[in-house]
Each structure stands twice: as structure tokens, then as C-alpha cells.
C-alpha atoms as a PDB file:
ATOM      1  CA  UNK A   1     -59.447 -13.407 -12.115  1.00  0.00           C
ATOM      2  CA  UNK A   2     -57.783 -13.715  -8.670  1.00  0.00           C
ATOM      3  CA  UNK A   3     -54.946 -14.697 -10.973  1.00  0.00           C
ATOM      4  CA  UNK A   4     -54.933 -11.645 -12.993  1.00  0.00           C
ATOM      5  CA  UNK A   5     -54.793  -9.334 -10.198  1.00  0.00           C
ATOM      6  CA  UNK A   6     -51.793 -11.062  -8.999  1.00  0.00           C
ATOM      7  CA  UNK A   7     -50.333 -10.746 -12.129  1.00  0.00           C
ATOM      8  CA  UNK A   8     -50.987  -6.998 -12.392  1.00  0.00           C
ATOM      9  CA  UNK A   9     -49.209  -6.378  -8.620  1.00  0.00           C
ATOM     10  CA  UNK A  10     -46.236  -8.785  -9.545  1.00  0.00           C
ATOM     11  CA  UNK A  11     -45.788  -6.730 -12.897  1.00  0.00           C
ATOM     12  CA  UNK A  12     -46.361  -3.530 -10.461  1.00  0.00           C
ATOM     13  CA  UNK A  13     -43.385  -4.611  -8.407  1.00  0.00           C
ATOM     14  CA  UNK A  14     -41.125  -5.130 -11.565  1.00  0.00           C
ATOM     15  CA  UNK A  15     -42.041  -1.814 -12.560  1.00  0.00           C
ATOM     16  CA  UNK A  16     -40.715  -0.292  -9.487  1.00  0.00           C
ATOM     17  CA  UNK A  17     -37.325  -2.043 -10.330  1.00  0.00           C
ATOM     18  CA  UNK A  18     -36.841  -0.794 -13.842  1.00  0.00           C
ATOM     19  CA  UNK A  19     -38.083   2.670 -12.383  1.00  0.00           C
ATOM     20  CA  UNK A  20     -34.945   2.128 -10.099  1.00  0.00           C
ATOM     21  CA  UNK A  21     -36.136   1.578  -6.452  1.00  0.00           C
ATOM     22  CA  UNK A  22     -33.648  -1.369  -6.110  1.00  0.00           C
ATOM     23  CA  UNK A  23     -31.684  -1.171  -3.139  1.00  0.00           C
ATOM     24  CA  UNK A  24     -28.295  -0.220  -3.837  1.00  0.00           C
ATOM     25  CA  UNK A  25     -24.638  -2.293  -2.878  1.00  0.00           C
ATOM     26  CA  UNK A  26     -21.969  -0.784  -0.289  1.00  0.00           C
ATOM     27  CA  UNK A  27     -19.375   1.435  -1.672  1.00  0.00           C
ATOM     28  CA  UNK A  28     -16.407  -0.797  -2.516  1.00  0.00           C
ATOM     29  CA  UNK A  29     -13.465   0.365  -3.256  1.00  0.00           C
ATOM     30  CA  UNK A  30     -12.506   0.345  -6.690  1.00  0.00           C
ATOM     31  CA  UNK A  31      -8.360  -0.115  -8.141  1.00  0.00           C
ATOM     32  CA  UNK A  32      -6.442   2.253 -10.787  1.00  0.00           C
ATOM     33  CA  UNK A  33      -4.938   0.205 -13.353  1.00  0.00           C
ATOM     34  CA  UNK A  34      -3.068   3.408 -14.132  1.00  0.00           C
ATOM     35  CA  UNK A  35      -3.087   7.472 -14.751  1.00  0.00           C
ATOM     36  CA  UNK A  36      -2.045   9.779 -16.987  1.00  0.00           C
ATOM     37  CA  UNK A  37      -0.687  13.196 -16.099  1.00  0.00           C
ATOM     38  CA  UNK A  38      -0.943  16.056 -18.451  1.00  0.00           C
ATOM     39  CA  UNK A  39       0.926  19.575 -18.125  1.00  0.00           C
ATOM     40  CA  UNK A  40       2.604  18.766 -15.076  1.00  0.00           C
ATOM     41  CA  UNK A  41       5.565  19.264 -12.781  1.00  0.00           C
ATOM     42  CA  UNK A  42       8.026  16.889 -13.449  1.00  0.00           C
ATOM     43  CA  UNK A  43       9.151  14.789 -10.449  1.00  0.00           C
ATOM     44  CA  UNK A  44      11.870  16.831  -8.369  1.00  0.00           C
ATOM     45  CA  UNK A  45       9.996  20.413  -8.874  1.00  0.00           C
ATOM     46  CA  UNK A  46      10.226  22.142  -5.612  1.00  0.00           C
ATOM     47  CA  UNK A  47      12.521  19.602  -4.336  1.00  0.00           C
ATOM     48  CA  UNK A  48       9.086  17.248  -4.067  1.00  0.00           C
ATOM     49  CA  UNK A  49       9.737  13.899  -5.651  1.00  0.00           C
ATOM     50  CA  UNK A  50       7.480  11.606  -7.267  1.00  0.00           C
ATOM     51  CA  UNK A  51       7.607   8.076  -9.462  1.00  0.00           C
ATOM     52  CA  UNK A  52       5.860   7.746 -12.523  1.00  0.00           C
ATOM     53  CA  UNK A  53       6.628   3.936 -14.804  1.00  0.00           C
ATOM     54  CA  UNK A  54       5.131   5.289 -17.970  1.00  0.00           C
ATOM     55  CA  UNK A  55       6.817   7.686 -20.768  1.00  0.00           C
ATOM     56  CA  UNK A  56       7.098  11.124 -20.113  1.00  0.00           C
ATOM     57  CA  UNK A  57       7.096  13.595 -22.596  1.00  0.00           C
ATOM     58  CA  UNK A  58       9.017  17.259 -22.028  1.00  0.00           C
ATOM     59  CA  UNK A  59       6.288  20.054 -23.281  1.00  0.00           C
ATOM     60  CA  UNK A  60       8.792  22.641 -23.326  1.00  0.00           C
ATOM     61  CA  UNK A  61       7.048  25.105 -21.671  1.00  0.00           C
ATOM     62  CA  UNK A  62       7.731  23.746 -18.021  1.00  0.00           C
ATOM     63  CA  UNK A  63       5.499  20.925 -17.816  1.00  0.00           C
ATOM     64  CA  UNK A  64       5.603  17.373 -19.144  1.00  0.00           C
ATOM     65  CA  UNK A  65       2.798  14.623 -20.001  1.00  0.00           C
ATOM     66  CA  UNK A  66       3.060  11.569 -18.213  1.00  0.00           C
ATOM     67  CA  UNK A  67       1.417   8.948 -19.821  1.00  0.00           C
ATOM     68  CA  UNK A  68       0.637   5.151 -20.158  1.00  0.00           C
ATOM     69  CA  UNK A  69       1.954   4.363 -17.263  1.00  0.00           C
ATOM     70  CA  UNK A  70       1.696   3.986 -12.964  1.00  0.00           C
ATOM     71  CA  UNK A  71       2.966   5.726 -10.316  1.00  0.00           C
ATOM     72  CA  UNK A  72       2.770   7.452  -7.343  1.00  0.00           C
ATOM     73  CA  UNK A  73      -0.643   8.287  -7.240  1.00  0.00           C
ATOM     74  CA  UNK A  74      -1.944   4.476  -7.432  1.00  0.00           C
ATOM     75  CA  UNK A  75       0.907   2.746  -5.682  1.00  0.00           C
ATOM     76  CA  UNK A  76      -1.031   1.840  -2.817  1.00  0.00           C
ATOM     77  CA  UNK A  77       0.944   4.160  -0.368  1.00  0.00           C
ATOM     78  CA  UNK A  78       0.027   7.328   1.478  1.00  0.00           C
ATOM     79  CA  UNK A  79       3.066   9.857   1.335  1.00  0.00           C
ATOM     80  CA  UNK A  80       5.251  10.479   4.384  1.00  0.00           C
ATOM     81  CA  UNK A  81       6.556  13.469   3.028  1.00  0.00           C
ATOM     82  CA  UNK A  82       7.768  15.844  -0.172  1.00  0.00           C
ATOM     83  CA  UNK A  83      10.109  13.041  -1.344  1.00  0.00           C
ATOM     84  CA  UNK A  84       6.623  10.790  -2.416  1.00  0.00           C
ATOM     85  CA  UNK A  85       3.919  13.325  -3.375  1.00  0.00           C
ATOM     86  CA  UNK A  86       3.474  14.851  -6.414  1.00  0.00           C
ATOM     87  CA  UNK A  87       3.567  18.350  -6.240  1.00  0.00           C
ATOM     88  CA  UNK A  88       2.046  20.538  -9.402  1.00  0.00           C
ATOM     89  CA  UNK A  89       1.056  24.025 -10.434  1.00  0.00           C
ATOM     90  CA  UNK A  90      -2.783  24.756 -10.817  1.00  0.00           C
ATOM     91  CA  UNK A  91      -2.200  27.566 -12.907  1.00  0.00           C
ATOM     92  CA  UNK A  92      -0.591  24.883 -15.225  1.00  0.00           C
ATOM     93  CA  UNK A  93      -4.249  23.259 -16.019  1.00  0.00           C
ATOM     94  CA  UNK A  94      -2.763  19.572 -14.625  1.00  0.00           C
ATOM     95  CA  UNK A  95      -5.109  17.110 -15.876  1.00  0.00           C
ATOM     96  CA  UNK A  96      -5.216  13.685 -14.274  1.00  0.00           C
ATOM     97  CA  UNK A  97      -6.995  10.633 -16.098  1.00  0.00           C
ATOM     98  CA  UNK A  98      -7.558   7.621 -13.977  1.00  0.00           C
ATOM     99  CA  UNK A  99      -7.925   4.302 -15.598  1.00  0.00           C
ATOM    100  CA  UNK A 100     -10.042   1.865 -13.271  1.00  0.00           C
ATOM    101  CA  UNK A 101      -9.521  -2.145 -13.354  1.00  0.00           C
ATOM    102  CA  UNK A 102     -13.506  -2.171 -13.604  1.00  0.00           C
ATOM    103  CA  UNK A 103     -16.269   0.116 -14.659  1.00  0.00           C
ATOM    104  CA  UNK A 104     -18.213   1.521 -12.006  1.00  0.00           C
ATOM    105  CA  UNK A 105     -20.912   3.984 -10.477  1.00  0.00           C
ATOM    106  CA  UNK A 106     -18.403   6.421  -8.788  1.00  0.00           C
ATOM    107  CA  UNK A 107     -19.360   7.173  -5.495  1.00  0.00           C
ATOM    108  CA  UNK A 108     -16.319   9.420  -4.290  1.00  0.00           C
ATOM    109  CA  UNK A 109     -12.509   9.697  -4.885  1.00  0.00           C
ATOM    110  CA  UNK A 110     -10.018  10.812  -1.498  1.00  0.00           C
ATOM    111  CA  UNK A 111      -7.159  12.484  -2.383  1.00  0.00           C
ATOM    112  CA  UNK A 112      -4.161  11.741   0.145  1.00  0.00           C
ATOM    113  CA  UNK A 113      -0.841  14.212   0.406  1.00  0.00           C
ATOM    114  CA  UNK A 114       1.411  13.794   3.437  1.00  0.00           C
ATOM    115  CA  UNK A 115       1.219  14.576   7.246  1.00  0.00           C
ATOM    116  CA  UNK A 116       4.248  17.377   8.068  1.00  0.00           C
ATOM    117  CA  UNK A 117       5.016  20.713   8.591  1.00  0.00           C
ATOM    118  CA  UNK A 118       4.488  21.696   5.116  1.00  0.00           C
ATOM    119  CA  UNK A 119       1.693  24.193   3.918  1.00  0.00           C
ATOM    120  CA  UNK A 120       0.729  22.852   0.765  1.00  0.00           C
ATOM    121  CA  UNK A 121      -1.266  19.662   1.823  1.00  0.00           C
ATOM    122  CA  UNK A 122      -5.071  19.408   2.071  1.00  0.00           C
ATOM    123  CA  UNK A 123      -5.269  22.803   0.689  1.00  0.00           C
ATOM    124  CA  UNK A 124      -7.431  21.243  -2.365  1.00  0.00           C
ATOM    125  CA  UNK A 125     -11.035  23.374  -2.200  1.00  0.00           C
ATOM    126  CA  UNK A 126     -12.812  21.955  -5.207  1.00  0.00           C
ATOM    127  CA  UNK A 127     -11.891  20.463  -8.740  1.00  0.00           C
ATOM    128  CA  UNK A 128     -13.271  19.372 -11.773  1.00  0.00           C
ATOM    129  CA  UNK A 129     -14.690  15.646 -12.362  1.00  0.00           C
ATOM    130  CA  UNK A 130     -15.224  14.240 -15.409  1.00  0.00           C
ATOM    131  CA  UNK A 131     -17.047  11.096 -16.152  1.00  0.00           C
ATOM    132  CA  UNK A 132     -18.085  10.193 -19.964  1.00  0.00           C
ATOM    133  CA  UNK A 133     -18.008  14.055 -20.958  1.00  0.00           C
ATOM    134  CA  UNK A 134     -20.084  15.270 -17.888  1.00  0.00           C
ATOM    135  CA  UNK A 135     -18.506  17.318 -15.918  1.00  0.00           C
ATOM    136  CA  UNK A 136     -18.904  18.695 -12.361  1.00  0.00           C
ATOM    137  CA  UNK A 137     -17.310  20.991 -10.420  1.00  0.00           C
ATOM    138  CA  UNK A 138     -17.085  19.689  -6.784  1.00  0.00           C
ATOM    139  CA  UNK A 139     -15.938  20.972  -3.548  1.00  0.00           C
ATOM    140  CA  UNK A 140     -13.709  18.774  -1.181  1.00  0.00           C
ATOM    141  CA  UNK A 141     -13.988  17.744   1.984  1.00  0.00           C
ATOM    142  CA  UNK A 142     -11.078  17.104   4.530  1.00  0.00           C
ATOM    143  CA  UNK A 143     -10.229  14.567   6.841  1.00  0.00           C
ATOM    144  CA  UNK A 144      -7.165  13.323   7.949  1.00  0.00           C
ATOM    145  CA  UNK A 145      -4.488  14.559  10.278  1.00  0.00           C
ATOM    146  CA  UNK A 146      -4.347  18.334  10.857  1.00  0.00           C
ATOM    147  CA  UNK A 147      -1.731  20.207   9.112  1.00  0.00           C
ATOM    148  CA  UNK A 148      -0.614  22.551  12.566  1.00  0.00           C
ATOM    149  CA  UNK A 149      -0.034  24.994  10.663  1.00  0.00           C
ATOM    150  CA  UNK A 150      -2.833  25.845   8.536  1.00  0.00           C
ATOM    151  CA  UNK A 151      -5.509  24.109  10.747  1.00  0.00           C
ATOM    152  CA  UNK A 152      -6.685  21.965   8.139  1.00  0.00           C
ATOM    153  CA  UNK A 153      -6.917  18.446   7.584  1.00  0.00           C
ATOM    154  CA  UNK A 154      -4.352  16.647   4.975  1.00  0.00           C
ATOM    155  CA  UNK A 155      -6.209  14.933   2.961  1.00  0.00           C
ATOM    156  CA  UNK A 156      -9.169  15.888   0.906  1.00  0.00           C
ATOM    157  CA  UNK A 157     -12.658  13.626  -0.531  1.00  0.00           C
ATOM    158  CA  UNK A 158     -14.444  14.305  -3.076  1.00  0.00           C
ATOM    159  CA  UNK A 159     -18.629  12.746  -2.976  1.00  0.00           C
ATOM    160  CA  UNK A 160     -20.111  12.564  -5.844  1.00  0.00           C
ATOM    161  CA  UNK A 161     -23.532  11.325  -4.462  1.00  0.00           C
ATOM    162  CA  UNK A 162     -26.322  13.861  -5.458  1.00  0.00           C
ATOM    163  CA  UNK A 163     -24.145  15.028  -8.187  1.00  0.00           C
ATOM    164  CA  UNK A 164     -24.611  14.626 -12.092  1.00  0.00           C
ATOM    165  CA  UNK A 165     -22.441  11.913 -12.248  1.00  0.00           C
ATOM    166  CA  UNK A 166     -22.946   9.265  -9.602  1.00  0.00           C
ATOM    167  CA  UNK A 167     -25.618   7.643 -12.042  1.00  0.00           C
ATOM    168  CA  UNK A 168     -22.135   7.111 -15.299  1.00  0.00           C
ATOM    169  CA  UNK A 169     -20.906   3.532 -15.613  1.00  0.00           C
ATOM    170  CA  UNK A 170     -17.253   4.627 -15.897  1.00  0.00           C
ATOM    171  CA  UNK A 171     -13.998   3.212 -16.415  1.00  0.00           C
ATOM    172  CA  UNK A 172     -12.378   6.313 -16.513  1.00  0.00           C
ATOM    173  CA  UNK A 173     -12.417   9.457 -14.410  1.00  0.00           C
ATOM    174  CA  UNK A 174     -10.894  12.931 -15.178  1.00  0.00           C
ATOM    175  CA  UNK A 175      -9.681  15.320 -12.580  1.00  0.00           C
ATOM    176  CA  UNK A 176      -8.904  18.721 -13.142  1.00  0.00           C
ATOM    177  CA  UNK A 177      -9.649  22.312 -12.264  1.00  0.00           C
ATOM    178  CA  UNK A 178      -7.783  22.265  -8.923  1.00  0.00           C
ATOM    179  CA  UNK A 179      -8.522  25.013  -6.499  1.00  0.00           C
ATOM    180  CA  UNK A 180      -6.784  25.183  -3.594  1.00  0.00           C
ATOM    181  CA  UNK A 181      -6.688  28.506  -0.629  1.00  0.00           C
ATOM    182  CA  UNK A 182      -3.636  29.153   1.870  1.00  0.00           C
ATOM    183  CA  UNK A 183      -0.429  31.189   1.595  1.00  0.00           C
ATOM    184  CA  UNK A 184       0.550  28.123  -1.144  1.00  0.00           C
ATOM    185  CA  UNK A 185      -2.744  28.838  -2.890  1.00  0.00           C
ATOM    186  CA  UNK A 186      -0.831  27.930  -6.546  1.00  0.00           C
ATOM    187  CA  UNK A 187       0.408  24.616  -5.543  1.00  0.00           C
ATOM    188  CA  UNK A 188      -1.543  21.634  -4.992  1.00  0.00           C
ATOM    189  CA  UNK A 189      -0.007  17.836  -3.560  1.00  0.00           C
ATOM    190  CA  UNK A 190      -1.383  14.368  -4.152  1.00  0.00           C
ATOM    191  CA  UNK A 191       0.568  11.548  -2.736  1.00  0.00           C
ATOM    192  CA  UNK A 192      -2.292   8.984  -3.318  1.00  0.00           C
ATOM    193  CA  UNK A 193      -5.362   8.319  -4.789  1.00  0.00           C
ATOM    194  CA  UNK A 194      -8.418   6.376  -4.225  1.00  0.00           C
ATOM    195  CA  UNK A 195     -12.088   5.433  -5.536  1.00  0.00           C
ATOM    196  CA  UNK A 196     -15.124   4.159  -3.763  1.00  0.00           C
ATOM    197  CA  UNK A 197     -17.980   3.172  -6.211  1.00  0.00           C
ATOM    198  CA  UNK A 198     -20.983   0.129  -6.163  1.00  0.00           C
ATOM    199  CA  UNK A 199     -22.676  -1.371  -8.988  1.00  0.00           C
ATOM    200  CA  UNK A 200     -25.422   0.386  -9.347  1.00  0.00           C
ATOM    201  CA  UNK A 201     -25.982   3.654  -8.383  1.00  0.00           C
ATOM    202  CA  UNK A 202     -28.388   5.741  -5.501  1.00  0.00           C
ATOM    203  CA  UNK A 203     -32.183   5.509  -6.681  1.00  0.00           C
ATOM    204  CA  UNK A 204     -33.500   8.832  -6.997  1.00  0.00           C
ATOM    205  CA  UNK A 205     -36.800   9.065  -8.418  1.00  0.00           C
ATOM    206  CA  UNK A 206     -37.845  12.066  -9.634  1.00  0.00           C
ATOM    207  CA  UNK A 207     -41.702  13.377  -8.949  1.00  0.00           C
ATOM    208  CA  UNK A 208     -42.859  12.585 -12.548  1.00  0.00           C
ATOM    209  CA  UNK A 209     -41.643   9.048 -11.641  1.00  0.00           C
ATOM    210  CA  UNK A 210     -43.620   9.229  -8.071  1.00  0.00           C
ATOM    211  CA  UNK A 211     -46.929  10.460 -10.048  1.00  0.00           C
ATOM    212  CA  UNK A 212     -47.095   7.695 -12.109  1.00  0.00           C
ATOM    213  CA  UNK A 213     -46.784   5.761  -9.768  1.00  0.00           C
ATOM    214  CA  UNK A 214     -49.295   6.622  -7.708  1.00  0.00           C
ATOM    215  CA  UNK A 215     -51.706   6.825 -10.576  1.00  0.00           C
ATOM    216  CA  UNK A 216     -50.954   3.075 -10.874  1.00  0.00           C
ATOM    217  CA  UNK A 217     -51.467   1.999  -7.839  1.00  0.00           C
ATOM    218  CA  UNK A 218     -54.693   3.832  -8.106  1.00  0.00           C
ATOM    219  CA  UNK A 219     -55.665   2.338 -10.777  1.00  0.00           C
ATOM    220  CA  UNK A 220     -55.346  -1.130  -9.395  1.00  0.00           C
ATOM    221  CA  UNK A 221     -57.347  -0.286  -6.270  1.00  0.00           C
ATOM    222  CA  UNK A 222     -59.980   0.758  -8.156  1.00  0.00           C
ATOM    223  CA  UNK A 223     -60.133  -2.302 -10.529  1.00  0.00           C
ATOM    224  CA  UNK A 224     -59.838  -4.777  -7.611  1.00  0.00           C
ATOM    225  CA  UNK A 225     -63.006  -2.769  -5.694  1.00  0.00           C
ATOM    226  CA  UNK A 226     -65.046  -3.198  -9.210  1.00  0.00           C
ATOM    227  CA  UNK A 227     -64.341  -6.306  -9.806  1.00  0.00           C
ATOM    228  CA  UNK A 228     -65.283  -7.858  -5.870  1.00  0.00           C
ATOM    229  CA  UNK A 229     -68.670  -6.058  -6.464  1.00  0.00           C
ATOM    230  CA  UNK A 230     -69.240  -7.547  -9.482  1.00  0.00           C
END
């Protein structure tokens, strides 16, 4: 019998690890194989410059559609200035995709522009993030350098933890949606982009999961105070 009851707490403790109260890995960071860009400034708009190795498709209305390709946004290298950042028009609905060189449990993406005199960097506010057709709509955070003349930091991340989607194995991640505030409120700059994510994501167990629980371990106590008084 003593058998039994260790049985019953060893299956007890593998129930608490399909019910997800595993501890978790470190953020890592996580690569970009490659991006597309759709309705977008083509490089040299504004005078900013940026690189892009894949076709590029003129949409006639403004904007092209990079795609199938690399660029500036996953070549490793924060931006110095206009000449590598990407600048684009949020009122031309820019949609990046982001191709990762593993799937993942996203745990936040930092966008990078450029430290200068220019408005238009770290004036991102929030975007949209998709991850296998969930979407969320996510304010950013700055860090960085200040920009002197708007008082805000350059760069901009975006956590997903305690979001819908930091519990989506992904490969892919869609950005779009860009808000941004300022006197340049219609532009937005990316120079560089990066992911953190871990292999399994924050346990968060909801109060259903916590009742049951309890009601289990319950359950055992009792049985183990019947059966040493029998």
C-alpha cells in the first residue's frame, strides 16, 4: 500500500507538469532568417536609405513589396544614421513578416533606429503583433539613447509576456499597425530588429487549474489518513 501512495504523489507531481508548472528557460535570443516588407517606402524616400537582397516589386501607388529576401532590418547592425534605417509611412499600412531560423515562444522583439538629431526615431507608441493569426495590439517601451530633441529614448521593445501570444510556437511574426506621436507622428524608422524568446513559455495557471488542484491534493490527504487508521 505504502507503494501505492507513492505512486499516487509521483503521478501528482507529473500532473503538475502537464498542467504547466515547469520552470521556464532564459530568454535567448532568437535570429531572422529573413523579412518581408509590404506597402513600403522604397529605400532613398526622404533621403533615408536602406538595403534590402530580395525582389522588390513597384505597387504603383508609392509603395513597393519587398520580399524573399534580407536586409537592413536583420543585418546584425544598429543604424548610425538616415543612410541605414528604413524609414516608412504608417498611413501606408507597412506590414513586416519576420521569418525566424527556429520556432519559438516569443518573449519580446526591440526595435532599433539610430542615435542623431533627427525626430523620427523611437517615436514608435504601439503596433500590431501577429503570431499564428492572433493578434495583439501592444504598446512599446523605450530604451536607448535619448533623442535631445524629443526627450525620448531611440529605440523601442515590445514584451509580449502576459499577452495572448507569449504561449504560440512561432516561426513567424507579423508586425504592423505602427503608431507613433511627435511632430513626425506619420513616419516611423527601424534600423534593426531583434527577438528574445525560450522554449517553452511563462506558466500561468489559471484558478480552474489551482481548484483542481487543490481538490487533489485533498483527496490524497484524506485517503492516506483512512488508510493509517485502518
Amino acid at each position: 500500500m505504502k507503494r501505492s501512495i507513492k505512486s499516487i504523489l509521483m503521478a501528482s507531481v507529473i500532473g503538475l507538469a502537464a498542467l504547466g508548472f515547469v520552470a521556464t528557460s532564459n530568454a535567448t535570443p532568437v535570429g531572422i532568417s529573413s523579412y518581408d516588407a509590404t506597402n513600403t517606402q522604397a529605400a532613398g524616400f526622404g533621403g533615408w536609405s536602406h538595403s534590402y537582397t530580395g525582389t522588390i516589386t513597384n505597387n504603383f501607388d508609392g509603395t513597393v513589396n519587398e520580399t524573399g529576401g534580407a536586409g537592413t532590418l536583420n543585418d546584425g547592425l544598429i543604424g548610425t544614421s538616415t543612410g541605414d534605417t528604413h524609414l516608412f509611412l504608417n498611413s501606408d499600412n507597412t506590414v513586416f513578416d519576420l521569418y525566424l531560423s527556429q520556432s519559438t515562444y516569443v518573449n519580446s522583439i526591440s526595435l532599433y533606429s539610430f542615435f542623431g538629431s533627427n525626430f523620427i526615431p523611437g517615436n514608435i507608441t504601439s503596433l500590431n503583433v501577429t503570431i499564428n493569426g492572433h493578434t495583439g495590439t501592444l504598446a512599446t517601451t523605450g530604451f536607448g539613447p535619448i533623442n535631445a530633441n524629443t526627450g525620448d529614448p531611440v529605440h523601442e521593445l515590445i514584451t509580449l509576456t502576459g499577452s495572448n501570444l507569449e504561449t504560440l510556437l512561432t516561426n513567424q511574426i507579423t508586425l504592423w499597425g505602427f503608431v507613433s506621436n511627435g511632430s513626425w507622428a506619420g513616419y516611423s524608422s527601424i534600423s534593426e530588429i531583434t527577438v528574445d524568446g525560450a522554449n517553452a513559455p511563462t506558466p500561468t495557471p489559471e484558478p480552474s487549474t489551482m481548484i483542481l488542484l487543490g481538490t487533489g491534493v485533498a483527496a490524497l490527504a484524506l485517503f492516506r489518513k483512512k488508510f493509517k487508521r485502518s
